[in-house]
C-alpha atoms as a PDB file:
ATOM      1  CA  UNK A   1       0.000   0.000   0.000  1.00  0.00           C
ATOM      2  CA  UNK A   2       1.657   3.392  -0.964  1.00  0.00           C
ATOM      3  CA  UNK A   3       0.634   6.752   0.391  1.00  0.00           C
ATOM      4  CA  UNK A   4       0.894   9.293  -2.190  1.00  0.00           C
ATOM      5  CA  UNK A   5       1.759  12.757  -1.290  1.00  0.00           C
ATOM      6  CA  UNK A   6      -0.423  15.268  -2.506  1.00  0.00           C
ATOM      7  CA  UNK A   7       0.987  18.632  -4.464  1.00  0.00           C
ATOM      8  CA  UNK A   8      -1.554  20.659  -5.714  1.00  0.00           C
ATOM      9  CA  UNK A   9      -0.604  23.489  -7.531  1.00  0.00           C
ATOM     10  CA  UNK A  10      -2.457  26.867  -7.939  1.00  0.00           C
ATOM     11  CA  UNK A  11      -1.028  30.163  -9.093  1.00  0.00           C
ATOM     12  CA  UNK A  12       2.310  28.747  -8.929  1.00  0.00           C
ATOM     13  CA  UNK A  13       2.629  27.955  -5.497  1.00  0.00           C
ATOM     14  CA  UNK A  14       1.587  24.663  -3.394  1.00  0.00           C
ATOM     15  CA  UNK A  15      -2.512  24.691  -1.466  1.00  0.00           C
ATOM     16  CA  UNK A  16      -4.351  22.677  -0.366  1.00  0.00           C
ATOM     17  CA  UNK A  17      -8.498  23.622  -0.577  1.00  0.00           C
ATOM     18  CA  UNK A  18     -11.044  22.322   1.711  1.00  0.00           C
ATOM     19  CA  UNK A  19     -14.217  20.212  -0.255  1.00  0.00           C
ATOM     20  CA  UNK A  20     -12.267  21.403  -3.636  1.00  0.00           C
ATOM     21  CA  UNK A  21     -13.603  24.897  -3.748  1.00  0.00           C
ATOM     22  CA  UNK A  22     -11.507  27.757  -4.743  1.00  0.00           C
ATOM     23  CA  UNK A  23     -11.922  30.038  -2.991  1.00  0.00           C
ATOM     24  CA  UNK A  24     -11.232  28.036  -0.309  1.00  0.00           C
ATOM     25  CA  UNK A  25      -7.545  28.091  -0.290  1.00  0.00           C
ATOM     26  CA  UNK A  26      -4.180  27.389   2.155  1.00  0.00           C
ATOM     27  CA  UNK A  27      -0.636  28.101   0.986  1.00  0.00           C
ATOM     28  CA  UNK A  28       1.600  25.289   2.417  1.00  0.00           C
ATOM     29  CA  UNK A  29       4.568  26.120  -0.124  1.00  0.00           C
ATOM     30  CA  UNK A  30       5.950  29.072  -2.280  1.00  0.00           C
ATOM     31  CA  UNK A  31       7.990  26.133  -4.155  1.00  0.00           C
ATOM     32  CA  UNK A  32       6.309  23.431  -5.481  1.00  0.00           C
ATOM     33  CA  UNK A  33       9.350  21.922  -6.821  1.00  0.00           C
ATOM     34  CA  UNK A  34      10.967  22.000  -3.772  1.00  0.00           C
ATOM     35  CA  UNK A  35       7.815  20.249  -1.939  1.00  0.00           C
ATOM     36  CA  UNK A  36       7.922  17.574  -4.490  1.00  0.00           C
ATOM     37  CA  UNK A  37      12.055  16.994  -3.532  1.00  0.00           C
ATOM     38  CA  UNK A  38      11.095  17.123   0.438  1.00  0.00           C
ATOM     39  CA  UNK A  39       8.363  14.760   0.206  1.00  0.00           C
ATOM     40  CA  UNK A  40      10.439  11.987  -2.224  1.00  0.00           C
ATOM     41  CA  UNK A  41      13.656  13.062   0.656  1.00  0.00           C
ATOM     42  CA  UNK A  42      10.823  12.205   2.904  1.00  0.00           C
ATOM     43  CA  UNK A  43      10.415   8.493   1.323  1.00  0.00           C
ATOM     44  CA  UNK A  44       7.647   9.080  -0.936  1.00  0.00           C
ATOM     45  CA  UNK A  45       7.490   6.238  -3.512  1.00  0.00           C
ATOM     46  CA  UNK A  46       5.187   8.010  -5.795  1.00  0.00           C
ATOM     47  CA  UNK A  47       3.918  11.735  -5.836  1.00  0.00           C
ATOM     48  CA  UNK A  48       0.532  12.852  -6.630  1.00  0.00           C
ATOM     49  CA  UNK A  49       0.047  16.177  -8.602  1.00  0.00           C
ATOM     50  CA  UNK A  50      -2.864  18.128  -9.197  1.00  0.00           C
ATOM     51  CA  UNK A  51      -2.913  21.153 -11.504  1.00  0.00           C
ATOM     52  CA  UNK A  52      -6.176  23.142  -9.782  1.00  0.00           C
ATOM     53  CA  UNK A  53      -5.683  25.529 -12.187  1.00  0.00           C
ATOM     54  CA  UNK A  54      -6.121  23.191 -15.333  1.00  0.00           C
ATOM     55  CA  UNK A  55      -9.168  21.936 -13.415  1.00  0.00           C
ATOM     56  CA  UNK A  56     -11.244  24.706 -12.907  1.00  0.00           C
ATOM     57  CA  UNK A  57     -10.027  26.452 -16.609  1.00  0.00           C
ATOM     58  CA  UNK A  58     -10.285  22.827 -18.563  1.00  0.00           C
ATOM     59  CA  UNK A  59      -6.292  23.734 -19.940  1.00  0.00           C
ATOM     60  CA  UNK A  60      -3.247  23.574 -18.579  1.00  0.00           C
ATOM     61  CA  UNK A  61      -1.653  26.233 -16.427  1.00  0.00           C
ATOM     62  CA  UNK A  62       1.564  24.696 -14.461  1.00  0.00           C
ATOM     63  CA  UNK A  63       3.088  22.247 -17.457  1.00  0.00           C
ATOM     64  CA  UNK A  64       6.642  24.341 -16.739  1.00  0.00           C
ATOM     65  CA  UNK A  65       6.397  23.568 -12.913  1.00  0.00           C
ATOM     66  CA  UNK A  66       5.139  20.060 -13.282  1.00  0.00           C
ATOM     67  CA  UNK A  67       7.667  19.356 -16.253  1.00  0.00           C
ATOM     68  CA  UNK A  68      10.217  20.783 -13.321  1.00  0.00           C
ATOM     69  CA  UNK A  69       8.826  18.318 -10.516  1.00  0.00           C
ATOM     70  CA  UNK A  70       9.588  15.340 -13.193  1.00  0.00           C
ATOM     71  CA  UNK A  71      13.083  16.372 -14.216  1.00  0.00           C
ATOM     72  CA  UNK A  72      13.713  16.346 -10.438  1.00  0.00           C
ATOM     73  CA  UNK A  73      12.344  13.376  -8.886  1.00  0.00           C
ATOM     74  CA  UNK A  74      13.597  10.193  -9.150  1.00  0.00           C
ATOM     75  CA  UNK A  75       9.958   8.988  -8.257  1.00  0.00           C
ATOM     76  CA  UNK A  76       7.428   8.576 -10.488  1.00  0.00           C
ATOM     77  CA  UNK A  77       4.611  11.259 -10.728  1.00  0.00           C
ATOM     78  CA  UNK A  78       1.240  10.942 -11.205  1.00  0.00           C
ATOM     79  CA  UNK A  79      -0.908  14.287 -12.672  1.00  0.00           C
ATOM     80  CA  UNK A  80      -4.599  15.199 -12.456  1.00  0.00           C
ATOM     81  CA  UNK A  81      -6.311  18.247 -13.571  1.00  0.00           C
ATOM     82  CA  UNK A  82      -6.834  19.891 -16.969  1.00  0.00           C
ATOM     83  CA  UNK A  83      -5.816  17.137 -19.079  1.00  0.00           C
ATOM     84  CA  UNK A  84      -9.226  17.035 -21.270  1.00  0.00           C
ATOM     85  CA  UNK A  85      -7.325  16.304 -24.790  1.00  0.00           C
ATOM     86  CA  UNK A  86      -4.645  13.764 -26.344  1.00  0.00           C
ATOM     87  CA  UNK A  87      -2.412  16.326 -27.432  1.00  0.00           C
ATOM     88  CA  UNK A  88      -2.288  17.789 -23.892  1.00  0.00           C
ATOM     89  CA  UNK A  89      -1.727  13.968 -22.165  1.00  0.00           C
ATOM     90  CA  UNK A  90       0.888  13.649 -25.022  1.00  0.00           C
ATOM     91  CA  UNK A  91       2.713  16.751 -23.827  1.00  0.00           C
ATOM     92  CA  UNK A  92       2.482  15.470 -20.021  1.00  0.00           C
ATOM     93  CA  UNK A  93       3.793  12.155 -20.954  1.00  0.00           C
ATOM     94  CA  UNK A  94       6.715  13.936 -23.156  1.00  0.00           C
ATOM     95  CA  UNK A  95       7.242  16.125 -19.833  1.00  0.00           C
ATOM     96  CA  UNK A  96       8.030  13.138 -17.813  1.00  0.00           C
ATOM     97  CA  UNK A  97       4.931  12.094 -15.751  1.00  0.00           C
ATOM     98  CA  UNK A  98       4.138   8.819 -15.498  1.00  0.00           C
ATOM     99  CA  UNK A  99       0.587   8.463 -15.113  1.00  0.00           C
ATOM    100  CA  UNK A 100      -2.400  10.750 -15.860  1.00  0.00           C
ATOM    101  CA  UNK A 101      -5.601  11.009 -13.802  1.00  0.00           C
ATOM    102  CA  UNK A 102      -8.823  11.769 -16.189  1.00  0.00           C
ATOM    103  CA  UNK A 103     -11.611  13.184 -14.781  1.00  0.00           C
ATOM    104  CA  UNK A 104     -14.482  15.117 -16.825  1.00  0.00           C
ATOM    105  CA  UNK A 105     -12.760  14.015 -20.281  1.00  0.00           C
ATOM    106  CA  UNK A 106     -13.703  10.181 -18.972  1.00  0.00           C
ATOM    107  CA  UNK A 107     -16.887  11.058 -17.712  1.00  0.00           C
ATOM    108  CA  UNK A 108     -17.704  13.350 -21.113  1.00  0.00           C
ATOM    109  CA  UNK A 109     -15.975  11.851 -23.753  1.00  0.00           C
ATOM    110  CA  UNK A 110     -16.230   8.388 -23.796  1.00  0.00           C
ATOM    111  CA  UNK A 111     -14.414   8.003 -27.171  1.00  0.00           C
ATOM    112  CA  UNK A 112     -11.462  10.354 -26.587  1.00  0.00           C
ATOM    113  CA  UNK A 113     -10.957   8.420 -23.474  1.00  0.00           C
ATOM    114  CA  UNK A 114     -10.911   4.893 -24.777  1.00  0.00           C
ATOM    115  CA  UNK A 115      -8.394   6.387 -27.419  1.00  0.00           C
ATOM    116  CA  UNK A 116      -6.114   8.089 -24.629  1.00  0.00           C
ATOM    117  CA  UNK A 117      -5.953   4.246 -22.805  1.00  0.00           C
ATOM    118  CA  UNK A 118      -5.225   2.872 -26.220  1.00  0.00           C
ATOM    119  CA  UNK A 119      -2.497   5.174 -26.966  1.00  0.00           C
ATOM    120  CA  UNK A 120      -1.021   5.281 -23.399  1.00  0.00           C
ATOM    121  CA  UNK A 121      -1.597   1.249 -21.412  1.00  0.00           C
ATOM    122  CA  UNK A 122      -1.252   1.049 -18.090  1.00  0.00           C
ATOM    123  CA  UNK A 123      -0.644   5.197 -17.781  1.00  0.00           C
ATOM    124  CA  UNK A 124      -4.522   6.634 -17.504  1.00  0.00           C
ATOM    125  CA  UNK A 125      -6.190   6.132 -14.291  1.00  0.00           C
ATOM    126  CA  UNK A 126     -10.050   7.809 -13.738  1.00  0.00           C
ATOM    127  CA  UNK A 127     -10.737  10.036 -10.583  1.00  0.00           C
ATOM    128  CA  UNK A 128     -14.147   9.460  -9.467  1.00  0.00           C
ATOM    129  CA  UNK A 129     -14.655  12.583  -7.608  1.00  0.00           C
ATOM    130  CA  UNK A 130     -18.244  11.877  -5.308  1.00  0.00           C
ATOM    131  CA  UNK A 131     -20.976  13.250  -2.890  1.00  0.00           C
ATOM    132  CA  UNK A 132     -22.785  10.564  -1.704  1.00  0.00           C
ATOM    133  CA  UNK A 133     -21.853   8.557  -4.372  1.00  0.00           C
ATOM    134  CA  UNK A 134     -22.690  10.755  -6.901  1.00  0.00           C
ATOM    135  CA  UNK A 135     -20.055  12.080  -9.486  1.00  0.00           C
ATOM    136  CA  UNK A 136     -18.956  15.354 -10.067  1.00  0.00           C
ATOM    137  CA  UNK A 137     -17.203  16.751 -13.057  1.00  0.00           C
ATOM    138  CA  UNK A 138     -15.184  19.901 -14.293  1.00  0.00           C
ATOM    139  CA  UNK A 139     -12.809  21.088 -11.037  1.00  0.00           C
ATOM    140  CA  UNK A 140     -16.223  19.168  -9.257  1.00  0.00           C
ATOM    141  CA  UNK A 141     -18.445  21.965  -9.510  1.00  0.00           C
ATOM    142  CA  UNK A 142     -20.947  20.410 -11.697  1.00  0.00           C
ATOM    143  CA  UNK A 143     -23.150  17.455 -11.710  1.00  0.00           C
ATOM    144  CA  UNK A 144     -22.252  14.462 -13.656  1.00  0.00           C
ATOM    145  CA  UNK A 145     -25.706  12.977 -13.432  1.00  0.00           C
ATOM    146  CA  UNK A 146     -24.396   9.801 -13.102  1.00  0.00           C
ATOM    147  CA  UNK A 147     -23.213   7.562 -10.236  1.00  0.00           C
ATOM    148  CA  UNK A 148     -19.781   5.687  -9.544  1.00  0.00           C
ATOM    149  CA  UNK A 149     -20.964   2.161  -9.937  1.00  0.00           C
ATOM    150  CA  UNK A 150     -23.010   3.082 -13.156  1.00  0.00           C
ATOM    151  CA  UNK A 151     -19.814   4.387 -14.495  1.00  0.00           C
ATOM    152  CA  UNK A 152     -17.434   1.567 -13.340  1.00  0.00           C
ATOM    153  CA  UNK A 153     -18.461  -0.686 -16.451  1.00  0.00           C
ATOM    154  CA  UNK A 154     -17.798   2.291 -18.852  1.00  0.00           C
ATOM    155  CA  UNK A 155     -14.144   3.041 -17.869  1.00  0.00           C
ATOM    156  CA  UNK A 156     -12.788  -0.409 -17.351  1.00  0.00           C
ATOM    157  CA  UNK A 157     -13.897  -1.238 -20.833  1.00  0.00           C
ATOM    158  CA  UNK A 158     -12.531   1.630 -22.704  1.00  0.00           C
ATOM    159  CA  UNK A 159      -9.176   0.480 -20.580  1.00  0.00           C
ATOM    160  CA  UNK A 160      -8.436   2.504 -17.740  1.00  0.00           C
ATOM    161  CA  UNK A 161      -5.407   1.105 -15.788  1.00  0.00           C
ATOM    162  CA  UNK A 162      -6.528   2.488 -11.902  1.00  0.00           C
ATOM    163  CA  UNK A 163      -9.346   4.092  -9.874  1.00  0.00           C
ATOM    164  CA  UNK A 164      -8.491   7.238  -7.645  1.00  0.00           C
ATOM    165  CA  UNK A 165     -12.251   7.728  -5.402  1.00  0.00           C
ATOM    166  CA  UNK A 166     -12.131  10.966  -3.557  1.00  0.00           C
ATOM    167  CA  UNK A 167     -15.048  11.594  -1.043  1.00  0.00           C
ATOM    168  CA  UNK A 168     -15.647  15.482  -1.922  1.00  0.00           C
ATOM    169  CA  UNK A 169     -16.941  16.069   1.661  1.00  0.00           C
ATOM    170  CA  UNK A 170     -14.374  14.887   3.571  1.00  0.00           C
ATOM    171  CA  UNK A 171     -11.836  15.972   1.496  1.00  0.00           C
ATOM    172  CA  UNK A 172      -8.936  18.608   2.725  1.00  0.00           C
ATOM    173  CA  UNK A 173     -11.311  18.377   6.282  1.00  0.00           C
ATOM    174  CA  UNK A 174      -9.749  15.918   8.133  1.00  0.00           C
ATOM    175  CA  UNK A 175     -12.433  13.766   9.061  1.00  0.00           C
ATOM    176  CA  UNK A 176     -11.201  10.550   8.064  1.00  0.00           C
ATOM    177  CA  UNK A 177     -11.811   8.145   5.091  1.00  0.00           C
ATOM    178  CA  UNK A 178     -15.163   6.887   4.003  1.00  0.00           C
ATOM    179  CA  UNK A 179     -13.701   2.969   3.983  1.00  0.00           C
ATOM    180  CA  UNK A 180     -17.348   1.819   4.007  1.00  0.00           C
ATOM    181  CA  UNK A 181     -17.741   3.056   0.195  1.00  0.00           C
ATOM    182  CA  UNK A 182     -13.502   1.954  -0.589  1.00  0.00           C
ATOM    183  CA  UNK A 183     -14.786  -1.249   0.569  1.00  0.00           C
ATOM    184  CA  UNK A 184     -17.829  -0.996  -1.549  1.00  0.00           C
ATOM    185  CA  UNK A 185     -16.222  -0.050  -4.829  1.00  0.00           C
ATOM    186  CA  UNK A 186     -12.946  -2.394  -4.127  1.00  0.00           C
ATOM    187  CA  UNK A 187     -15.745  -5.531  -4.473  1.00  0.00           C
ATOM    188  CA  UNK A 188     -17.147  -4.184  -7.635  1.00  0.00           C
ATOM    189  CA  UNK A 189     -13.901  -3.570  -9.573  1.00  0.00           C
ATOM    190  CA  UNK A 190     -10.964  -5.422 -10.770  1.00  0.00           C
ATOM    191  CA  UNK A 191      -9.024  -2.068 -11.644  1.00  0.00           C
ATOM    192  CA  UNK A 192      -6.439  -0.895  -8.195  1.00  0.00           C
ATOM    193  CA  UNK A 193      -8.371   1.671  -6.170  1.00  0.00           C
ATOM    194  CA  UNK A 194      -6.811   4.755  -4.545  1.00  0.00           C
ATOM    195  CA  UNK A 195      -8.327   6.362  -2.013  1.00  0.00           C
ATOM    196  CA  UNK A 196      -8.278  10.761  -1.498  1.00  0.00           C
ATOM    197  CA  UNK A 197     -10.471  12.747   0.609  1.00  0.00           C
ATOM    198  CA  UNK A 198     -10.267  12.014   4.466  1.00  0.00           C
ATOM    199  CA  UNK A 199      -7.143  10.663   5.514  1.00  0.00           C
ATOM    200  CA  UNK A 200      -6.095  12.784   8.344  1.00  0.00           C
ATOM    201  CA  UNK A 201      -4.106  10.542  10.651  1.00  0.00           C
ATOM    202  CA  UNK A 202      -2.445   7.110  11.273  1.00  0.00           C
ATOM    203  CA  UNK A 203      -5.234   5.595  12.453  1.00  0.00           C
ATOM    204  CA  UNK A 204      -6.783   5.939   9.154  1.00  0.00           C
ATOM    205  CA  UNK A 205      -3.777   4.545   7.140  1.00  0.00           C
ATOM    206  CA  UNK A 206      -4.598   1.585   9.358  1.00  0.00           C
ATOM    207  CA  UNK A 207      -8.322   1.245   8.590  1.00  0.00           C
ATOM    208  CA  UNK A 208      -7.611   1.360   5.227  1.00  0.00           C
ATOM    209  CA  UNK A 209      -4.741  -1.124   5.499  1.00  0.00           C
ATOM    210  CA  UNK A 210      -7.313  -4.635   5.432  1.00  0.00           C
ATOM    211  CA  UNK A 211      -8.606  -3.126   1.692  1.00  0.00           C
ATOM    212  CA  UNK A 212      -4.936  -3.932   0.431  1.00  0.00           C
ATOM    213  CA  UNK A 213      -5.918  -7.313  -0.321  1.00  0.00           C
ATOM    214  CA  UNK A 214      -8.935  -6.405  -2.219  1.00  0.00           C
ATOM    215  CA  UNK A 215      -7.624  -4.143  -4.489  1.00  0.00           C
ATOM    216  CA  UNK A 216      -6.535  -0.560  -2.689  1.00  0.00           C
ATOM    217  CA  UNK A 217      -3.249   0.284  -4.270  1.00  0.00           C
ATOM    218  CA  UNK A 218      -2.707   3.658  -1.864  1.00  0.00           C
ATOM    219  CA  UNK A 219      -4.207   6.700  -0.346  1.00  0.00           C
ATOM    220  CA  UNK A 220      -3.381  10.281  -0.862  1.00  0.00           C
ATOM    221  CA  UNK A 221      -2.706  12.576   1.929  1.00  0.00           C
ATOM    222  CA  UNK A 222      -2.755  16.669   1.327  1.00  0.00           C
ATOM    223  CA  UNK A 223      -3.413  18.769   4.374  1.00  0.00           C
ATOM    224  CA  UNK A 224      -2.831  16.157   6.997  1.00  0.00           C
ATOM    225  CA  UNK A 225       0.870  15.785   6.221  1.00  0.00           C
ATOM    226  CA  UNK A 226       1.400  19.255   5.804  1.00  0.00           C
ATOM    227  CA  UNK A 227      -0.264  19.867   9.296  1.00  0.00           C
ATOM    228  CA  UNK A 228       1.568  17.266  10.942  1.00  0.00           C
ATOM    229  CA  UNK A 229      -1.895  15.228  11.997  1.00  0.00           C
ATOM    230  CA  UNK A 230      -0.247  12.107   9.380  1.00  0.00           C
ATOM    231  CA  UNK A 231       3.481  11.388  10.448  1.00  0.00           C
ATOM    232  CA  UNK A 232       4.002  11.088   6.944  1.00  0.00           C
ATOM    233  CA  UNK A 233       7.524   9.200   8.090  1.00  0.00           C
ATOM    234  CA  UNK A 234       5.609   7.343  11.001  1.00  0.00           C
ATOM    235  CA  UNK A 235       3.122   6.031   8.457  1.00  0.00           C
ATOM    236  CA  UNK A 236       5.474   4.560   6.226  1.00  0.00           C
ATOM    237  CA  UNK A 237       7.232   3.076   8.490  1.00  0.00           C
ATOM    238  CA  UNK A 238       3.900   1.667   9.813  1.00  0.00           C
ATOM    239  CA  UNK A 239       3.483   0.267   6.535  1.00  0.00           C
ATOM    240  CA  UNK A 240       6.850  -1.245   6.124  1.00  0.00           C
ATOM    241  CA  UNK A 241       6.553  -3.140   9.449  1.00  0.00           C
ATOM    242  CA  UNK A 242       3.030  -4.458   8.624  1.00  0.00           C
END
């Protein structure tokens, strides 16, 4: 089980927002680049990137910074946020990131999609971004009138290689995970599941730990690790002793 560390990236520098809204908004870094470098010093496996910008504007707005991050790291990076075209994932895979995250595009644009997976295996995952279990789309401030198990079919067909489930209330709040509905959508998918939105401490890494077996690759961790309420050192270690 990895835990991802979360850099999200708006205006240039590193936030984190509570329940994804904009204006809702804490610096924890001038330097994204240098975040990225802590957190892999840190012994990050894997870093997770999020370009808020591209999110809420549909293009993207930090492909210099991210292209930095990659150049940098000797950890692979995984980006969300923006990417809504081929030639745009093409320019992020170019750049040096490993693995994209699709959200409205895959919800949208079922073609485009299934021709992203088929140009790039294994390397485009699907965030299924959720309030009560209902999907949201475009920086998640609009309805995707559709839920996460009636999409599940859709995306593993057109050849998504992962599943990254963010619970939209809980997320940058700190109120721990929702590992009823990991559980849930771990027994109704074959693709890896990573879970976002909730994890605040240790004790959470631990409740998600028994959903390893089933099919949760990681979680991803934001404001708790830059708070201090996730050890992100204690929790790997946690990890490697379990």
């Amino acid at each position: 089980m990895i835990i991802f560390p979360a850099v999200d990236i708006k205006d240039g520098v590193c936030v984190r927002l509570s329940q994804g809204q904009a204006d809702a908004v804490t610096v924890f870094s001038s330097d994204p680049v240098a975040q990225a470098n802590y957190w892999e010093n840190q012994g990050a496996q894997y870093l997770h990137v999020v370009d808020l910008d591209g999110a809420f504007s549909g293009v993207p707005k930090n492909f210099e910074l991210i292209r930095k991050i990659c150049s940098q790291l000797s950890i692979p990076v995984q980006l969300g946020g923006g990417i809504r075209d081929i030639a745009t994932a093409s320019k992020y895979i170019e750049a040096g990131v490993k693995r994209l995250i699709i959200g409205t595009m895959a919800l949208e644009d079922e073609k485009t999609f299934a021709e992203l997976c088929a140009k790039f295996p294994g390397q485009i995952g699907v965030s299924l971004d959720a309030v009560n279990g209902q999907l949201k789309s475009r920086g998640w401030v609009e309805d995707a009138g559709i839920s996460v198990f009636d999409i599940l079919p859709r995306i593993e067909s057109a050849g998504a290689a992962f599943i990254i489930y963010t619970d939209i209330s809980r997320d940058g709040m700190q109120t721990g995970v929702n590992v009823n509905a990991l559980s849930d959508l771990c027994a109704k998918t074959k693709l890896p599941v990573i879970a976002a939105g909730g994890v605040a401490t240790l004790e959470d890494i631990i409740n998600l730990y028994p959903l390893a077996p089933k099919g949760l690759e990681g979680a991803i961790s934001g404001r708790a690790i830059y708070t201090g309420s996730l050890d992100f050192a204690e929790a790997i270690e946690w990890l490697q002793n379990n």
